[in-house]
PDB file of N, CA and C in Angstrom:
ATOM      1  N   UNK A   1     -21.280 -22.336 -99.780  1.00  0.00           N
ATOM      2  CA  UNK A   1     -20.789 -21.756 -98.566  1.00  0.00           C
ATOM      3  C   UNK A   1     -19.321 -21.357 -98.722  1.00  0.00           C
ATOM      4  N   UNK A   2     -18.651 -22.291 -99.689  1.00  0.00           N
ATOM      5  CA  UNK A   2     -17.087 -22.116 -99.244  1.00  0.00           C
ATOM      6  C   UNK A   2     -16.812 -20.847-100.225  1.00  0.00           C
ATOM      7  N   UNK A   3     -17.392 -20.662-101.356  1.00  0.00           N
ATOM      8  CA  UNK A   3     -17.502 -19.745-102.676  1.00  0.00           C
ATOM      9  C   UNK A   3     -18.004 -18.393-101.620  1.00  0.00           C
ATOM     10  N   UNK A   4     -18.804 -18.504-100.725  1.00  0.00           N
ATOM     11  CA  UNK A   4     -19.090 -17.138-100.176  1.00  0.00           C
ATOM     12  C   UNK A   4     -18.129 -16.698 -99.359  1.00  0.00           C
ATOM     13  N   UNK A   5     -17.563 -17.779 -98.552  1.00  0.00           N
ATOM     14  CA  UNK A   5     -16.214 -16.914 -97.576  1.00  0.00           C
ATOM     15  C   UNK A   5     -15.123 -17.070 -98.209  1.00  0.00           C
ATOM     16  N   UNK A   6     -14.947 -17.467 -99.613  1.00  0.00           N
ATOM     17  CA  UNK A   6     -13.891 -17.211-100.244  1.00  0.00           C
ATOM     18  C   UNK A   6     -13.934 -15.369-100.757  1.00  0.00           C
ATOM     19  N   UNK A   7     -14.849 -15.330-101.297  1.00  0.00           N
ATOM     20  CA  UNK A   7     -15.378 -13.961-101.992  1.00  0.00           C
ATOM     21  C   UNK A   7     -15.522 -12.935-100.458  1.00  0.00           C
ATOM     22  N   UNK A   8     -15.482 -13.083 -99.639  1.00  0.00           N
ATOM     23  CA  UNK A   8     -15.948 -11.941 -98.552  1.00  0.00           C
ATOM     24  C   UNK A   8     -14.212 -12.094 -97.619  1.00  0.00           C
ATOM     25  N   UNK A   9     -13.762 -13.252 -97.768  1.00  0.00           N
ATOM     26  CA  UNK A   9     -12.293 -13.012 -97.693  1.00  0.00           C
ATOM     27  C   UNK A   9     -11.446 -12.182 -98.079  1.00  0.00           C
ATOM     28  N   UNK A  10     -11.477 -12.522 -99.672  1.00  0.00           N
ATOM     29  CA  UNK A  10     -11.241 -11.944-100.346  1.00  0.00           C
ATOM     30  C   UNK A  10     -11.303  -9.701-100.753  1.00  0.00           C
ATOM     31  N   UNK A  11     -12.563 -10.175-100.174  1.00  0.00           N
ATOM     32  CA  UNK A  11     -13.145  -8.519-100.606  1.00  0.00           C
ATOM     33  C   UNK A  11     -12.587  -7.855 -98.935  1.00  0.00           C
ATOM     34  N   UNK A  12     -12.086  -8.620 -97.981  1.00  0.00           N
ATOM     35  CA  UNK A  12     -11.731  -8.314 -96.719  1.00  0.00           C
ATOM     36  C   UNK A  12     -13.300  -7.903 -95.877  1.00  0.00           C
ATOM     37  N   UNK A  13     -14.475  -8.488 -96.217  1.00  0.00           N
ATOM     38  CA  UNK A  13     -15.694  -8.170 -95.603  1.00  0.00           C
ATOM     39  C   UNK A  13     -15.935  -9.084 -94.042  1.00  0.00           C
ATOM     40  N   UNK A  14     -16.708  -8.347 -93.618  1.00  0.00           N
ATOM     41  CA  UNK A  14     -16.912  -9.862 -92.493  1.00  0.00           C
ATOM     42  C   UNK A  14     -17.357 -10.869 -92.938  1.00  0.00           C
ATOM     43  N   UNK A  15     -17.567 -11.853 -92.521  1.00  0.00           N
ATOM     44  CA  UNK A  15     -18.725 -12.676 -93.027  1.00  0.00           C
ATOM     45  C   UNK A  15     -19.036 -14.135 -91.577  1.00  0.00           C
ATOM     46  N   UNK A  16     -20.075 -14.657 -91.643  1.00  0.00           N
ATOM     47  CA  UNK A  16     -20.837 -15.455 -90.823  1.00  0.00           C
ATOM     48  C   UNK A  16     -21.187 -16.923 -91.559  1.00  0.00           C
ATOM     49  N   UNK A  17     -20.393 -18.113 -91.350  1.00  0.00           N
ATOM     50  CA  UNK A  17     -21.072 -19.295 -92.015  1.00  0.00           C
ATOM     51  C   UNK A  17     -21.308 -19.871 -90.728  1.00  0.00           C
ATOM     52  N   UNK A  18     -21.759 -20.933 -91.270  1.00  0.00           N
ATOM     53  CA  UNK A  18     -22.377 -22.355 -90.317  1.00  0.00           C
ATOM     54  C   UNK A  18     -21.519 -23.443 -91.079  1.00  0.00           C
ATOM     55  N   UNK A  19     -20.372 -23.950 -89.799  1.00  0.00           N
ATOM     56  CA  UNK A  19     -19.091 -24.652 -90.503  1.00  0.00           C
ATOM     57  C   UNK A  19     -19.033 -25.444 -89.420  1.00  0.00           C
ATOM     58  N   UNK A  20     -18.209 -27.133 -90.062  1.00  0.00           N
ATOM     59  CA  UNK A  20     -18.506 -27.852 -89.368  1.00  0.00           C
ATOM     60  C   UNK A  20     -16.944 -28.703 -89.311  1.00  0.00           C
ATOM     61  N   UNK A  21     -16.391 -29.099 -88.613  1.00  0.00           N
ATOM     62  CA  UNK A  21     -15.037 -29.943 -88.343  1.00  0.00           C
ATOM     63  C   UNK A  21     -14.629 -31.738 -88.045  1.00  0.00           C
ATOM     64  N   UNK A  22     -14.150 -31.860 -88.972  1.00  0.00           N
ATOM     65  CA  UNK A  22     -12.923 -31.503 -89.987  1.00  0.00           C
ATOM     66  C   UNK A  22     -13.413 -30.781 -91.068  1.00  0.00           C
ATOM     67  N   UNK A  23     -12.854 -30.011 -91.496  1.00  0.00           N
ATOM     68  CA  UNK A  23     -13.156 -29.345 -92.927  1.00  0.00           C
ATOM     69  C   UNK A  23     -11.524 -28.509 -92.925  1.00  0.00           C
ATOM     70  N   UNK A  24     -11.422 -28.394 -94.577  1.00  0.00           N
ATOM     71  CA  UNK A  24     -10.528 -28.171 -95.386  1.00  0.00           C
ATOM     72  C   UNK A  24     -10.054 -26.591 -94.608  1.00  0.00           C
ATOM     73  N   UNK A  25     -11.245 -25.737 -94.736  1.00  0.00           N
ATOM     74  CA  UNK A  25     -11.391 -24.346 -94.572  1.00  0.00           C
ATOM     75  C   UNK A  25     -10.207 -24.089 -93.190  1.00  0.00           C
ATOM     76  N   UNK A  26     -10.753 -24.814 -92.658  1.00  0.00           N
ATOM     77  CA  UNK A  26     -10.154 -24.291 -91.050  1.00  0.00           C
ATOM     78  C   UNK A  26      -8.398 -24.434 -91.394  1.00  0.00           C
ATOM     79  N   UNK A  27      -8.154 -24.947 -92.189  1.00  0.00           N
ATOM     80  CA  UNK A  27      -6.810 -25.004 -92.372  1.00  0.00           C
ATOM     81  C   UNK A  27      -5.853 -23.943 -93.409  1.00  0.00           C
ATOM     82  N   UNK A  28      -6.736 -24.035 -93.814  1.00  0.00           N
ATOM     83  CA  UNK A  28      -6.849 -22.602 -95.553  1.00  0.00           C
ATOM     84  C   UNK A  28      -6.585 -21.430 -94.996  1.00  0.00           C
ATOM     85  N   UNK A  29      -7.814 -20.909 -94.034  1.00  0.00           N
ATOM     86  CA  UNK A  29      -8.134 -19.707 -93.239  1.00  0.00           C
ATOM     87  C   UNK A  29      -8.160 -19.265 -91.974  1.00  0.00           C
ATOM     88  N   UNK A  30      -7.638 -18.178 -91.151  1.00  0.00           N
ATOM     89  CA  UNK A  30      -7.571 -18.210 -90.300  1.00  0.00           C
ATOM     90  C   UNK A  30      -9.286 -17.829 -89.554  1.00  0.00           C
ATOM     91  N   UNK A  31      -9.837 -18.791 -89.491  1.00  0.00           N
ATOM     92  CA  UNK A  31     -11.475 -18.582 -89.304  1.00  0.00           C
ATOM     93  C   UNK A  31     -11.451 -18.422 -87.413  1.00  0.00           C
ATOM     94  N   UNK A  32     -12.234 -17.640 -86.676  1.00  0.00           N
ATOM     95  CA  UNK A  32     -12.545 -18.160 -85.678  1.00  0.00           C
ATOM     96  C   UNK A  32     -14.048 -18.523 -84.797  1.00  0.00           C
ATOM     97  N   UNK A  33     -13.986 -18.719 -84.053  1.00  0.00           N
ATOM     98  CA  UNK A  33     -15.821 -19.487 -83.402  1.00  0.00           C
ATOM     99  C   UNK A  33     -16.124 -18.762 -82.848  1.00  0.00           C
ATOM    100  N   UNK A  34     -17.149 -18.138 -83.190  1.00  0.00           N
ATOM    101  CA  UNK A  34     -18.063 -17.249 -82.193  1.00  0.00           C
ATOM    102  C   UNK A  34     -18.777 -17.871 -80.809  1.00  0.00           C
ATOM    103  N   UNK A  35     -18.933 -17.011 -80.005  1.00  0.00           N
ATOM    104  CA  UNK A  35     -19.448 -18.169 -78.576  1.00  0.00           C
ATOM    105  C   UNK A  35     -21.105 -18.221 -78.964  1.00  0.00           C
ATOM    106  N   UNK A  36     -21.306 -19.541 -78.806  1.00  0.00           N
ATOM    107  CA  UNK A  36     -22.557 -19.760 -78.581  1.00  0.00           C
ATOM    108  C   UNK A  36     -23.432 -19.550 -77.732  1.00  0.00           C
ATOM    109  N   UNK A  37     -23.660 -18.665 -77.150  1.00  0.00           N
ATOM    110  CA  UNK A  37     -24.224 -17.796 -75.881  1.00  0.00           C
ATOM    111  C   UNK A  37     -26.101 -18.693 -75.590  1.00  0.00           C
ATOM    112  N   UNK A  38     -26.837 -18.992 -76.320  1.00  0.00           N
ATOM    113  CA  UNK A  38     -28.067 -19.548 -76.443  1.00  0.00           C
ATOM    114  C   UNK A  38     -27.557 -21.388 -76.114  1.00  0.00           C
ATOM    115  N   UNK A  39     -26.682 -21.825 -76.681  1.00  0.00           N
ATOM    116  CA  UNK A  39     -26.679 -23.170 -76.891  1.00  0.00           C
ATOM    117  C   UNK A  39     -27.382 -24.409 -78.140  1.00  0.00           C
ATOM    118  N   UNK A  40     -27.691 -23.151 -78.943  1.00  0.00           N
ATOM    119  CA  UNK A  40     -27.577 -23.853 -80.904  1.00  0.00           C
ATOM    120  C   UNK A  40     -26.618 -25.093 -81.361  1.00  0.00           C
ATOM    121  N   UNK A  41     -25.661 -24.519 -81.018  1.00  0.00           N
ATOM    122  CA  UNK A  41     -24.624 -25.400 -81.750  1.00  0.00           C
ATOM    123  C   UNK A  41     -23.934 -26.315 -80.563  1.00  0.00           C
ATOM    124  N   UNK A  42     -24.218 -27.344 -80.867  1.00  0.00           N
ATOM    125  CA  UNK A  42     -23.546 -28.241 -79.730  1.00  0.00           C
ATOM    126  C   UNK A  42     -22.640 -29.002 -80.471  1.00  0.00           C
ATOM    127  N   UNK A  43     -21.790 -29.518 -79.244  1.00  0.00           N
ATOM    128  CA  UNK A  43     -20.454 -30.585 -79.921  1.00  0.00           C
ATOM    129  C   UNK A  43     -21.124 -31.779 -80.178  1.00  0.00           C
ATOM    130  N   UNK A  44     -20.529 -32.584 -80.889  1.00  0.00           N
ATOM    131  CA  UNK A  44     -20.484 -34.058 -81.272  1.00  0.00           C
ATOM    132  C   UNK A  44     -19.584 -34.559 -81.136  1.00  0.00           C
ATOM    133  N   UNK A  45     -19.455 -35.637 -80.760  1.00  0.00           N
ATOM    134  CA  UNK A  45     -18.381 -36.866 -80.943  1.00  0.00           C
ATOM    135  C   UNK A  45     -18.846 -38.027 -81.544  1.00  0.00           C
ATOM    136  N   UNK A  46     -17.456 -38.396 -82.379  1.00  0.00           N
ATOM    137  CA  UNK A  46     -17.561 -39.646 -83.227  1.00  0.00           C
ATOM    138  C   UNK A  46     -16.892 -41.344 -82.312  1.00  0.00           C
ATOM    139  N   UNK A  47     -17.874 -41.856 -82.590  1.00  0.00           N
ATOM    140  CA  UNK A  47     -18.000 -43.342 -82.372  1.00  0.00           C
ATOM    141  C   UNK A  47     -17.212 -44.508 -83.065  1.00  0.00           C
ATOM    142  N   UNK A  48     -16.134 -45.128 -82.208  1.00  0.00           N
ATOM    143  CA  UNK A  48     -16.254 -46.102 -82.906  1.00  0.00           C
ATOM    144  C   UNK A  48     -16.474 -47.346 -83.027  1.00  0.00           C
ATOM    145  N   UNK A  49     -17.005 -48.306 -83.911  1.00  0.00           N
ATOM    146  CA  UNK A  49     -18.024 -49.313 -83.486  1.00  0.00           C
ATOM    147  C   UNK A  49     -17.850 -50.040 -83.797  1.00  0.00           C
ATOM    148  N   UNK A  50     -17.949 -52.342 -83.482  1.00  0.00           N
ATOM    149  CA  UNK A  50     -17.508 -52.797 -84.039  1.00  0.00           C
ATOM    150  C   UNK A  50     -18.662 -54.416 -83.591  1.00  0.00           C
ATOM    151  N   UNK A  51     -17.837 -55.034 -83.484  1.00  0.00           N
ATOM    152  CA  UNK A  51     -18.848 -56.399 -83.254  1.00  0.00           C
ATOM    153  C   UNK A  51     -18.528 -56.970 -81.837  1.00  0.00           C
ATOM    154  N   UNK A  52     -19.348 -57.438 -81.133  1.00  0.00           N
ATOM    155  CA  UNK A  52     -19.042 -57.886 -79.686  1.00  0.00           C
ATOM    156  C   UNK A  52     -18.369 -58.956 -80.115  1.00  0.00           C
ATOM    157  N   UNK A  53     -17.255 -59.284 -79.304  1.00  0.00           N
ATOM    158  CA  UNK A  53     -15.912 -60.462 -79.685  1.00  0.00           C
ATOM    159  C   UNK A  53     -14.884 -59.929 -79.657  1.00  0.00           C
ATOM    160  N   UNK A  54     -14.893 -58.665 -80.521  1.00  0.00           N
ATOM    161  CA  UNK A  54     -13.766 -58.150 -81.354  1.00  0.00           C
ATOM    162  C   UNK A  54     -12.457 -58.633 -80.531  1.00  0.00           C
ATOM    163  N   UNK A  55     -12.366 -57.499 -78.998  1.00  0.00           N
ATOM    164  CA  UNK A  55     -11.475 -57.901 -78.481  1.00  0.00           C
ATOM    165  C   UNK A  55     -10.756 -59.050 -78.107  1.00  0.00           C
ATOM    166  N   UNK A  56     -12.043 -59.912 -78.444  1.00  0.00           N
ATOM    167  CA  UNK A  56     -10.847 -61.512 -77.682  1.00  0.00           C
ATOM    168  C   UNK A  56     -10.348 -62.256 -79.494  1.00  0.00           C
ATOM    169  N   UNK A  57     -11.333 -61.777 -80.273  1.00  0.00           N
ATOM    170  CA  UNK A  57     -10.735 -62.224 -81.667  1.00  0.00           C
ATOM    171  C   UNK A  57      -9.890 -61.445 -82.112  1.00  0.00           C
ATOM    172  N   UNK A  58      -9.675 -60.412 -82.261  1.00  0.00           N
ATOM    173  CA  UNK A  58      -8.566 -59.531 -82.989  1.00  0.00           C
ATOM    174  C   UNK A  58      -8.428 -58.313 -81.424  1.00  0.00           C
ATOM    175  N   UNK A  59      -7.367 -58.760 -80.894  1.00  0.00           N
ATOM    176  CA  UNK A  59      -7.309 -57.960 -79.823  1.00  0.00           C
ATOM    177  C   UNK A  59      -6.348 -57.123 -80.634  1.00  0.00           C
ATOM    178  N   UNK A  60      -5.450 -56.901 -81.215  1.00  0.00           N
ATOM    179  CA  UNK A  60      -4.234 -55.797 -82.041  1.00  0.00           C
ATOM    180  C   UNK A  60      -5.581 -54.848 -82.783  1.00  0.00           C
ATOM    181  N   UNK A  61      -6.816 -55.317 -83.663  1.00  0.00           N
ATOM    182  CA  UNK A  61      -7.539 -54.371 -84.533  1.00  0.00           C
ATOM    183  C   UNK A  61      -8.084 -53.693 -83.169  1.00  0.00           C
ATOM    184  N   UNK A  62      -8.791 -54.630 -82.179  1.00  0.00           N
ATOM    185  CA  UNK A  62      -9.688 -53.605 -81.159  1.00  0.00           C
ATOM    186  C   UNK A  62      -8.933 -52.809 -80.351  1.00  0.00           C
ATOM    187  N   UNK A  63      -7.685 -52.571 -79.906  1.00  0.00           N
ATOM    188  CA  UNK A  63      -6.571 -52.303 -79.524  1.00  0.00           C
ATOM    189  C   UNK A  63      -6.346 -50.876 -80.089  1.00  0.00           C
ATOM    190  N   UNK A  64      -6.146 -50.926 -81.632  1.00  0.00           N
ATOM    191  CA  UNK A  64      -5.884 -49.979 -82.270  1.00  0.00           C
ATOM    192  C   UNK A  64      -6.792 -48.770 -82.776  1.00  0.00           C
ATOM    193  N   UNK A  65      -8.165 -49.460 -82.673  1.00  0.00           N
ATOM    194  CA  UNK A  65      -9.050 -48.790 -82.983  1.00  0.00           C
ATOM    195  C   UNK A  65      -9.591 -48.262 -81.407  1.00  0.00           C
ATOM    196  N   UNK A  66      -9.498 -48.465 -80.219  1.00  0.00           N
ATOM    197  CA  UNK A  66      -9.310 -48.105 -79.049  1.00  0.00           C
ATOM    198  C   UNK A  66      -8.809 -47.065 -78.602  1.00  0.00           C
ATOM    199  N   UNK A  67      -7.758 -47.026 -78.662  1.00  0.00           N
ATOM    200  CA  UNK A  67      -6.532 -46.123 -78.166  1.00  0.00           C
ATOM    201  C   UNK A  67      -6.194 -45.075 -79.513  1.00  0.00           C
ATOM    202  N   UNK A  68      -6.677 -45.343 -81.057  1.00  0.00           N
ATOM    203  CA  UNK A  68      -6.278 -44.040 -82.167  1.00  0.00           C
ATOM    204  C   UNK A  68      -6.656 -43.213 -81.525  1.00  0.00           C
ATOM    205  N   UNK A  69      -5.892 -42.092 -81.681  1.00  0.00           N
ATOM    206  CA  UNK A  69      -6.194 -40.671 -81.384  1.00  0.00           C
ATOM    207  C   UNK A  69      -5.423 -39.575 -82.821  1.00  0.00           C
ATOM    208  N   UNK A  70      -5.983 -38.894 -83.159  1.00  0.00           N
ATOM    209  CA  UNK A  70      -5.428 -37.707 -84.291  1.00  0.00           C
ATOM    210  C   UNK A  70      -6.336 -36.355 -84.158  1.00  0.00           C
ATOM    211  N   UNK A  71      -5.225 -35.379 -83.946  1.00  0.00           N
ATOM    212  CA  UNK A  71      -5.939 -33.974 -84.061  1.00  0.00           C
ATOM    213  C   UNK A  71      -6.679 -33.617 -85.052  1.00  0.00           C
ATOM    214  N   UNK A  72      -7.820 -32.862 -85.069  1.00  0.00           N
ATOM    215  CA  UNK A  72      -8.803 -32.466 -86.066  1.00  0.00           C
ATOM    216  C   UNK A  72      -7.963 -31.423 -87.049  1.00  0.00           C
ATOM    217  N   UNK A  73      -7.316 -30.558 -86.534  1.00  0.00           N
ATOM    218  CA  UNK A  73      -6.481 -30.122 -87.295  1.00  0.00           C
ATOM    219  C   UNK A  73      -5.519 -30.695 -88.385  1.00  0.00           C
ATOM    220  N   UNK A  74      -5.182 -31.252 -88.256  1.00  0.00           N
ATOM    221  CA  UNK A  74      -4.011 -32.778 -88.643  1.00  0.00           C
ATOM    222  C   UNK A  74      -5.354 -32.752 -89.784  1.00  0.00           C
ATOM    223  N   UNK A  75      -6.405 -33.436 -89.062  1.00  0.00           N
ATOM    224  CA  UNK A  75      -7.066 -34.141 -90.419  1.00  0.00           C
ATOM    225  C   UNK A  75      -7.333 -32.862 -91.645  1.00  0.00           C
ATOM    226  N   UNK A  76      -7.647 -31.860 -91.208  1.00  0.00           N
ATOM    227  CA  UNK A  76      -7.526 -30.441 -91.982  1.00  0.00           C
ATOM    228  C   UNK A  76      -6.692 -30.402 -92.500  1.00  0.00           C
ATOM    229  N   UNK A  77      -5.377 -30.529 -92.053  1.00  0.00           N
ATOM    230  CA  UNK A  77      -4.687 -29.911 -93.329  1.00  0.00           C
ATOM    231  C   UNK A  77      -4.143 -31.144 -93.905  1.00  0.00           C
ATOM    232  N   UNK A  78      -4.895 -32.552 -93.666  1.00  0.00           N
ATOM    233  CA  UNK A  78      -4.116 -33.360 -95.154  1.00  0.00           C
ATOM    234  C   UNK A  78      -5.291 -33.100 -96.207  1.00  0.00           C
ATOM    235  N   UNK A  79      -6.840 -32.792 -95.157  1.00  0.00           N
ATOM    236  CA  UNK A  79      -7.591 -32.495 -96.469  1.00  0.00           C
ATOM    237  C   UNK A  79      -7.415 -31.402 -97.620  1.00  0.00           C
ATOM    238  N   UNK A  80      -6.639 -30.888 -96.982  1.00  0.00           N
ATOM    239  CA  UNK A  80      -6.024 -29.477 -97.836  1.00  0.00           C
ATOM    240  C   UNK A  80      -5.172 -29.532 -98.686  1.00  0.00           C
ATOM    241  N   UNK A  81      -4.419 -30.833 -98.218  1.00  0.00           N
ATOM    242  CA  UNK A  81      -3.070 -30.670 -99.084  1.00  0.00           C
ATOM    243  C   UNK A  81      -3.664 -31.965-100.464  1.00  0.00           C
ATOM    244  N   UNK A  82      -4.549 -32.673-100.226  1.00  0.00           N
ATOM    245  CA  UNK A  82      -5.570 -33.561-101.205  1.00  0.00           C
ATOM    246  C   UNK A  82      -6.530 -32.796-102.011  1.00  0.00           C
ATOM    247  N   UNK A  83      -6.965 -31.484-101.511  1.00  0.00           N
ATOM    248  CA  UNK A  83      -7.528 -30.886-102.635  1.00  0.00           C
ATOM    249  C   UNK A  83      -7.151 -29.644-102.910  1.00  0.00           C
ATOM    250  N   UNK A  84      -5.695 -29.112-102.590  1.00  0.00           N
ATOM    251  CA  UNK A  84      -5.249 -28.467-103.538  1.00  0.00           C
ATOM    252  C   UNK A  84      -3.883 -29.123-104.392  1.00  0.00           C
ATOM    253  N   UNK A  85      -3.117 -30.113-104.012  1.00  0.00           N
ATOM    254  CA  UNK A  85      -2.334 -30.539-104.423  1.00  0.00           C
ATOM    255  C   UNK A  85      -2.220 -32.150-105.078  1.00  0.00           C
ATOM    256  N   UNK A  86      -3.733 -32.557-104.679  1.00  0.00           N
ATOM    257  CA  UNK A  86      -4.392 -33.752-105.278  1.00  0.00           C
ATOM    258  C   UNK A  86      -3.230 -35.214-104.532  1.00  0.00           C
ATOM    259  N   UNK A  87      -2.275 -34.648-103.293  1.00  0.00           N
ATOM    260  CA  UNK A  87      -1.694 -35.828-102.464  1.00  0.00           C
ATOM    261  C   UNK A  87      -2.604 -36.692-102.164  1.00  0.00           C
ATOM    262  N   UNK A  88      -2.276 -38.318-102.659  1.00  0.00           N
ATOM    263  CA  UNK A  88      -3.408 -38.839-102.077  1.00  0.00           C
ATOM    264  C   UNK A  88      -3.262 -39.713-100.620  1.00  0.00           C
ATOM    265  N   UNK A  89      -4.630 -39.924 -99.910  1.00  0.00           N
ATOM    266  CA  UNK A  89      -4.244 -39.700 -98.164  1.00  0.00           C
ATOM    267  C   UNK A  89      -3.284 -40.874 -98.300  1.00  0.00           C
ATOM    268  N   UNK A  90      -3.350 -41.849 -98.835  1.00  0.00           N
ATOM    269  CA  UNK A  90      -2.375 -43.268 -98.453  1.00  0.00           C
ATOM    270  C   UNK A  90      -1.081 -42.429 -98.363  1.00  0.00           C
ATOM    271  N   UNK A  91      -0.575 -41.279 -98.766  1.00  0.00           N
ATOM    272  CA  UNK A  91       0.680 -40.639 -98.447  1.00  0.00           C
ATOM    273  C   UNK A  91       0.651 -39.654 -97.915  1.00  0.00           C
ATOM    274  N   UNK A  92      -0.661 -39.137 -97.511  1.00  0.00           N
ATOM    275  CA  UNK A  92      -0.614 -38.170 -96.281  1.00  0.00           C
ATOM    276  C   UNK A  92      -0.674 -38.822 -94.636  1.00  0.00           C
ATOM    277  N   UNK A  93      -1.258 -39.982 -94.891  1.00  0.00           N
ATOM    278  CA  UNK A  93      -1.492 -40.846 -93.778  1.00  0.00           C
ATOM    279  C   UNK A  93       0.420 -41.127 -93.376  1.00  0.00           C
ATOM    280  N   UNK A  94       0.548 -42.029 -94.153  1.00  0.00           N
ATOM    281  CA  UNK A  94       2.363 -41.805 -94.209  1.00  0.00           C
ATOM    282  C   UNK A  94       2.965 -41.041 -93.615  1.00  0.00           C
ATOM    283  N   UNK A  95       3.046 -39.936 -94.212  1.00  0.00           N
ATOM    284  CA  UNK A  95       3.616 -38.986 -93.893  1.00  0.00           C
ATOM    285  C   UNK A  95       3.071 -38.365 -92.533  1.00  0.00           C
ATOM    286  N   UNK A  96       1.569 -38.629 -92.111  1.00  0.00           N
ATOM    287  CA  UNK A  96       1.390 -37.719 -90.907  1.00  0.00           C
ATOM    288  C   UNK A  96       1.842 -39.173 -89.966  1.00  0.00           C
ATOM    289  N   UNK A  97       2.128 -40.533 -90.127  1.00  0.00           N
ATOM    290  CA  UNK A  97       2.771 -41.090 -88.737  1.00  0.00           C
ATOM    291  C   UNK A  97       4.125 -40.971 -88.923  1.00  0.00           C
ATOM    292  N   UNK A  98       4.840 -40.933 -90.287  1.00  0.00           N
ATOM    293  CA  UNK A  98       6.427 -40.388 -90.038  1.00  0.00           C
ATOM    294  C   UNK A  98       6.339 -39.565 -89.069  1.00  0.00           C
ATOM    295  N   UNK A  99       5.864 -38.428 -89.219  1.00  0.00           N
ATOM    296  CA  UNK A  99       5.849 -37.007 -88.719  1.00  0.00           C
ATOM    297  C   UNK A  99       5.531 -37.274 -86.692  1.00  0.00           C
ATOM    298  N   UNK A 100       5.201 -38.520 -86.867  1.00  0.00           N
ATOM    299  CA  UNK A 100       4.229 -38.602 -85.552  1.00  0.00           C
ATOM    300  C   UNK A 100       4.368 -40.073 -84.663  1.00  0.00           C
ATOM    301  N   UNK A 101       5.407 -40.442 -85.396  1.00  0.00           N
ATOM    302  CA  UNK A 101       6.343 -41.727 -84.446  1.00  0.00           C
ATOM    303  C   UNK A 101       5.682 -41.899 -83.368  1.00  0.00           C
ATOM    304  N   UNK A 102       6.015 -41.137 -82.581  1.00  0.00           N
ATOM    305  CA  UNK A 102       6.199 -41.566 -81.039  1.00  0.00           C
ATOM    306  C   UNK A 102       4.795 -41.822 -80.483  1.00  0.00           C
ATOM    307  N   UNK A 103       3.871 -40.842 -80.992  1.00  0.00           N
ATOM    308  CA  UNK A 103       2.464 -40.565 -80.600  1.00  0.00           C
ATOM    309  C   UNK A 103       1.770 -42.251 -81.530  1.00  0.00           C
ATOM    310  N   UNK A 104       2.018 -42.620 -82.398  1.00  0.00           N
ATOM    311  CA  UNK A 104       1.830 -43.657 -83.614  1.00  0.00           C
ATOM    312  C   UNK A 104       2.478 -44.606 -82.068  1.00  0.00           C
ATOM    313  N   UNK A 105       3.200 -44.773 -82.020  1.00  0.00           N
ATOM    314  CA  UNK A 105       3.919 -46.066 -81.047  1.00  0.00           C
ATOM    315  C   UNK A 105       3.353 -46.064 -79.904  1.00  0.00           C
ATOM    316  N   UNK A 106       3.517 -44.922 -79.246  1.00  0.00           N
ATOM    317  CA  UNK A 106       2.402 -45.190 -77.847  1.00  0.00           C
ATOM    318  C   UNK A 106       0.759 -45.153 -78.127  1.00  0.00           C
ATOM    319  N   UNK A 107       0.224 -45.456 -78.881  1.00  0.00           N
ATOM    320  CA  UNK A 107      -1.167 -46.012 -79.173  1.00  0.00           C
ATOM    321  C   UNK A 107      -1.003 -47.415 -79.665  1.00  0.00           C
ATOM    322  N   UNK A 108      -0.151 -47.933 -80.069  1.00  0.00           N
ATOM    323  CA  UNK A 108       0.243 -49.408 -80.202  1.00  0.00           C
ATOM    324  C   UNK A 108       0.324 -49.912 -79.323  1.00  0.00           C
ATOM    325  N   UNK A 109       1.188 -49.390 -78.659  1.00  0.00           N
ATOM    326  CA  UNK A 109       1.651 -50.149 -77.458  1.00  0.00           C
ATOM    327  C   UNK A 109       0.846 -50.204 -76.672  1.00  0.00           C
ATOM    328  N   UNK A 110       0.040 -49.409 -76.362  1.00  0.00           N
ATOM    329  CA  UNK A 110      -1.097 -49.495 -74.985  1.00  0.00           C
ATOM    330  C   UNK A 110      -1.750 -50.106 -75.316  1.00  0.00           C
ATOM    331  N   UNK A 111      -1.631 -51.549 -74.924  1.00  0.00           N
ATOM    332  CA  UNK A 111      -2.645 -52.525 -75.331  1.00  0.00           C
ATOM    333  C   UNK A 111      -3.108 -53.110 -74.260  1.00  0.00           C
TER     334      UNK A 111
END
């Protein structure tokens, strides 16, 4: 898939994939979403899941895993910068809460 909208990029052609987020691409290219007019493609959301207790045993892990929040974008372009520049995430992670203090602190804190 990615070899075909590289090549139709490239050649400046249109082109049509079936693409899914987070992915690398969306950060690479300026891609955009066609409307789903039928209702094919629906959203998803991700879960996160853990053991009943959690909160009264590790209230800081259930806390944190609670309240994380990070843009899909964000996750795009560290995947980008890991596979074209081979950064690995333990220093993109780094670097995206340097970058992101405040937003990093008020998800701590809301406990």
């Amino acid at each position: 898939m990615i070899a075909e909208l590289e090549n139709k990029i490239a050649g400046e052609e249109p082109v049509i994939i079936t693409g899914w987020r987070p992915h690398s691409m969306y950060a690479q290219y300026d891609l955009k979403f066609l409307e789903d007019t039928r209702g094919h493609f629906q959203l998803d959301n991700v879960y996160v899941i853990s053991y009943q207790g959690l909160e009264e045993a590790k209230s800081t892990a259930y806390n944190i895993m609670s309240n994380w929040s990070i843009e899909v974008s964000d996750l795009e372009e560290m995947v980008l910068a890991y596979e074209q520049d081979g950064t690995s995430f333990d220093v993109l992670a780094e670097q995206w809460v340097e970058e992101n203090r405040d937003k990093v602190d008020a998800m701590l804190e809301n406990k």
